[in-house]
Protein backbone atom coordinates (compact mmCIF):
# COMPACT_ATOMS: atom_id res chain seq x y z
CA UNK A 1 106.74 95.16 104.60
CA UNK A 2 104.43 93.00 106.88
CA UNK A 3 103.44 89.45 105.08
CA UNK A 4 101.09 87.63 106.07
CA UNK A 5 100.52 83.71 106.52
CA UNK A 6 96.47 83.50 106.26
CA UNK A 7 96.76 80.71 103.78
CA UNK A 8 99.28 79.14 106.16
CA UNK A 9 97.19 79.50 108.57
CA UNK A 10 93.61 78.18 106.85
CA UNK A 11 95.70 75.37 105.59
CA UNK A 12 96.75 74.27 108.89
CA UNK A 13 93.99 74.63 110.46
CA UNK A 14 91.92 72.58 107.82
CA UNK A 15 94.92 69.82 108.57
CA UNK A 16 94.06 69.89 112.53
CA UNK A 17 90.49 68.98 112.03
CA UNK A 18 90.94 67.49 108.78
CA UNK A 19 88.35 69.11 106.51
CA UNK A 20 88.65 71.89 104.50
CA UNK A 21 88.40 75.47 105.90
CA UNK A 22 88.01 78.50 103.43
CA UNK A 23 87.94 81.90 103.86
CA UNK A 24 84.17 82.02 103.43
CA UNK A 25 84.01 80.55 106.69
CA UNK A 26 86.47 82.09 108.24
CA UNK A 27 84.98 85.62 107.58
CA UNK A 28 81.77 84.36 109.21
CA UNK A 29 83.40 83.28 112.67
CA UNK A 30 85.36 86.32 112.68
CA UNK A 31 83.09 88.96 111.33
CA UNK A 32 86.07 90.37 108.90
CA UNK A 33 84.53 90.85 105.44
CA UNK A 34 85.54 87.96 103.00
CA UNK A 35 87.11 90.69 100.72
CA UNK A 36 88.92 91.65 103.24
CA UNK A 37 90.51 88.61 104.03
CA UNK A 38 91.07 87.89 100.64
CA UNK A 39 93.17 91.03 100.24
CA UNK A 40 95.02 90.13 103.35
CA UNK A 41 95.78 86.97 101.91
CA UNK A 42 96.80 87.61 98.65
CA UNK A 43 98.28 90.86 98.75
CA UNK A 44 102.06 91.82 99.55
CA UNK A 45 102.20 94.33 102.25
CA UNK A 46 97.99 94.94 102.71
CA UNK A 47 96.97 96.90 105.13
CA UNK A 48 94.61 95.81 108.04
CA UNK A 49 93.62 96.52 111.51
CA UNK A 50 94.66 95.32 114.94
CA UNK A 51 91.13 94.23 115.61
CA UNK A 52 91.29 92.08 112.41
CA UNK A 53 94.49 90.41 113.50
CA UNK A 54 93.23 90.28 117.10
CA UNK A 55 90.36 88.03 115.47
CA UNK A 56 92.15 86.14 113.07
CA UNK A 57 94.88 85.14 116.12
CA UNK A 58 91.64 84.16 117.91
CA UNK A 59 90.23 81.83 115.49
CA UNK A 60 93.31 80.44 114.55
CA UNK A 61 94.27 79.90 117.69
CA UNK A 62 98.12 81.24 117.49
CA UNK A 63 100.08 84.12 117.86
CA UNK A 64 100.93 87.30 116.07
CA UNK A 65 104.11 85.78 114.73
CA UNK A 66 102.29 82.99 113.39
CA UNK A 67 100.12 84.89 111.26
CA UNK A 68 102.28 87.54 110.20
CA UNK A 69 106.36 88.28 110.17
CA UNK A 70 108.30 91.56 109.09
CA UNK A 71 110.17 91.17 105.72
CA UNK A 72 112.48 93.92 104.66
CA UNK A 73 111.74 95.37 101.22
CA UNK A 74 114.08 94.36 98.42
């Protein structure tokens, strides 16, 4: 299963330029529906698209393996 670290990731990102960023505004720099990243976020093994993660590596400004990591089922 693929999990994801989008809160990681908003949290860390909120500590770099010490404000608060929420997924509200990440949908809007990113175009990915806020639903969307809400699933991604809180949902074990969601499914999403390589042009979502291409955009969410973008914003965030990391890698692949900074926003999400392979976890074998238990």
């Amino acid at each position: 299963m693929i999990r994801f670290y989008l809160k990681e990731q908003l949290s860390e990102k909120g500590f770099r330029e010490k404000r608060r960023v929420t997924l509200e505004e990440a949908s809007r720099a990113t175009g990915i529906g806020r639903n969307t990243l809400s699933r991604i976020a809180s949902n074990r093994g969601c499914n999403t698209t390589t042009d979502n993660l291409d955009k969410l590596c973008k914003y965030f400004e990391c890698s692949l393996s900074d926003l999400a990591v392979y976890v074998e089922d238990q």
